[in-house]
C-alpha atoms as a PDB file:
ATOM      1  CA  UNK A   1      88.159 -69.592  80.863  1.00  0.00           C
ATOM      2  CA  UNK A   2      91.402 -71.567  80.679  1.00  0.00           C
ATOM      3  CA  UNK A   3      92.808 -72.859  83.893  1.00  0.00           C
ATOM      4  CA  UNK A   4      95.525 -70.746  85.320  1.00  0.00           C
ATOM      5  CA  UNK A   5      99.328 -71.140  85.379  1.00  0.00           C
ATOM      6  CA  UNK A   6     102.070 -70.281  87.690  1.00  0.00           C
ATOM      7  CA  UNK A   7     105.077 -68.570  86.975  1.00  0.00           C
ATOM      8  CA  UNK A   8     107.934 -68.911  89.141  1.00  0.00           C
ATOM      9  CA  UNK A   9     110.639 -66.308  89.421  1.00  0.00           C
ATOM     10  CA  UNK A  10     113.215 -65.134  91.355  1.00  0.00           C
ATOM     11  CA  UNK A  11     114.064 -61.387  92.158  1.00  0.00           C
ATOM     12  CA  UNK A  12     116.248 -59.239  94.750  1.00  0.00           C
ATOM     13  CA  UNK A  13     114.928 -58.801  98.237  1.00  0.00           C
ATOM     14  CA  UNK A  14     115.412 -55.047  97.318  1.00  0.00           C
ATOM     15  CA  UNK A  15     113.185 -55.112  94.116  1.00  0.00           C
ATOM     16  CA  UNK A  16     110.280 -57.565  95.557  1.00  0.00           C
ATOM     17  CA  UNK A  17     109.927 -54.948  98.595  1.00  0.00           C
ATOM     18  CA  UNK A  18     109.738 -51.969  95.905  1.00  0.00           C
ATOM     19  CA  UNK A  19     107.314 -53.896  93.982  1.00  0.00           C
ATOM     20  CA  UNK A  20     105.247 -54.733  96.522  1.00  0.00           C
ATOM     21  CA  UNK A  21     104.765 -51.003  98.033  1.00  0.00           C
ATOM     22  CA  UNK A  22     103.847 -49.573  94.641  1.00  0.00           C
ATOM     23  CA  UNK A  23     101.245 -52.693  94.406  1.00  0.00           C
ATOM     24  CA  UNK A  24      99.776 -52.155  98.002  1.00  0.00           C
ATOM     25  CA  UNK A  25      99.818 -48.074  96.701  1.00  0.00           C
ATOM     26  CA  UNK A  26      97.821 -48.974  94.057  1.00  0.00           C
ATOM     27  CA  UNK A  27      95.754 -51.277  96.395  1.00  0.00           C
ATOM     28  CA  UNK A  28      96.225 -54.843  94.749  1.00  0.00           C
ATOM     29  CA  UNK A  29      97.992 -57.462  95.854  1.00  0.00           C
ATOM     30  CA  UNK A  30     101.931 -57.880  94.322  1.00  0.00           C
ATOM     31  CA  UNK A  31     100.771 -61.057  92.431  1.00  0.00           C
ATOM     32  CA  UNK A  32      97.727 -59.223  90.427  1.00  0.00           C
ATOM     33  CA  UNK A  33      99.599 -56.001  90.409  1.00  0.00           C
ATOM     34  CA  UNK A  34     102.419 -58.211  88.137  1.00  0.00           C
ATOM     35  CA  UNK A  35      99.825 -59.916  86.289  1.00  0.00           C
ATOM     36  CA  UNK A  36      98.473 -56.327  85.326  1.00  0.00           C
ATOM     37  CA  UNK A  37     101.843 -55.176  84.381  1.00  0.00           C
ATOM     38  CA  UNK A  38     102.250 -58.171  81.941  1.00  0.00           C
ATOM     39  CA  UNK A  39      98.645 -58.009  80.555  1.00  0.00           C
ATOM     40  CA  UNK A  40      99.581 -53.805  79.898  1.00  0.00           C
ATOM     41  CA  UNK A  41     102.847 -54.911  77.859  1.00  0.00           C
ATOM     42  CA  UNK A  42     100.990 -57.814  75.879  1.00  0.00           C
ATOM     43  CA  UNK A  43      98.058 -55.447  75.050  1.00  0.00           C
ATOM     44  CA  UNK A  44     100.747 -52.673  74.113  1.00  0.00           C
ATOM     45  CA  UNK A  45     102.985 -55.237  72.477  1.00  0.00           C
ATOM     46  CA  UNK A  46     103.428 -54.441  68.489  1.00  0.00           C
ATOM     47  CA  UNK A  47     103.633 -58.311  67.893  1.00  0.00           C
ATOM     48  CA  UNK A  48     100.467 -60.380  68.662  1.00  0.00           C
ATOM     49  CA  UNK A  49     100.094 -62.689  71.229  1.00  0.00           C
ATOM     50  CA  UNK A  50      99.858 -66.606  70.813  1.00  0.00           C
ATOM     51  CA  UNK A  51      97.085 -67.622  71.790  1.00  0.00           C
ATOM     52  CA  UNK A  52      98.319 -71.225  73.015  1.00  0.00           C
END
């Protein structure tokens, strides 16, 4: 398995506290609730993926 990467990013107070209730709803952590929501769109994507 490759070694993982961080992304940085920066969002409204507002929005991180959303995100992070629907994450805790769901029972994951905000981090691997985001990393679900991004491995959703890339497996839904129409164009494929790099793989570098």
């Amino acid at each position: 398995m490759a070694k993982e990467k961080i992304i940085n990013i920066r969002v409204e107070a507002d929005l991180k506290k959303k995100a992070k209730k629907l994450a805790a709803a769901d029972g994951r952590s905000l981090s691997n609730w985001i990393l679900r929501l991004i491995q959703n769109e890339i497996k839904n994507s129409r164009a494929p993926a790099s793989k570098k």
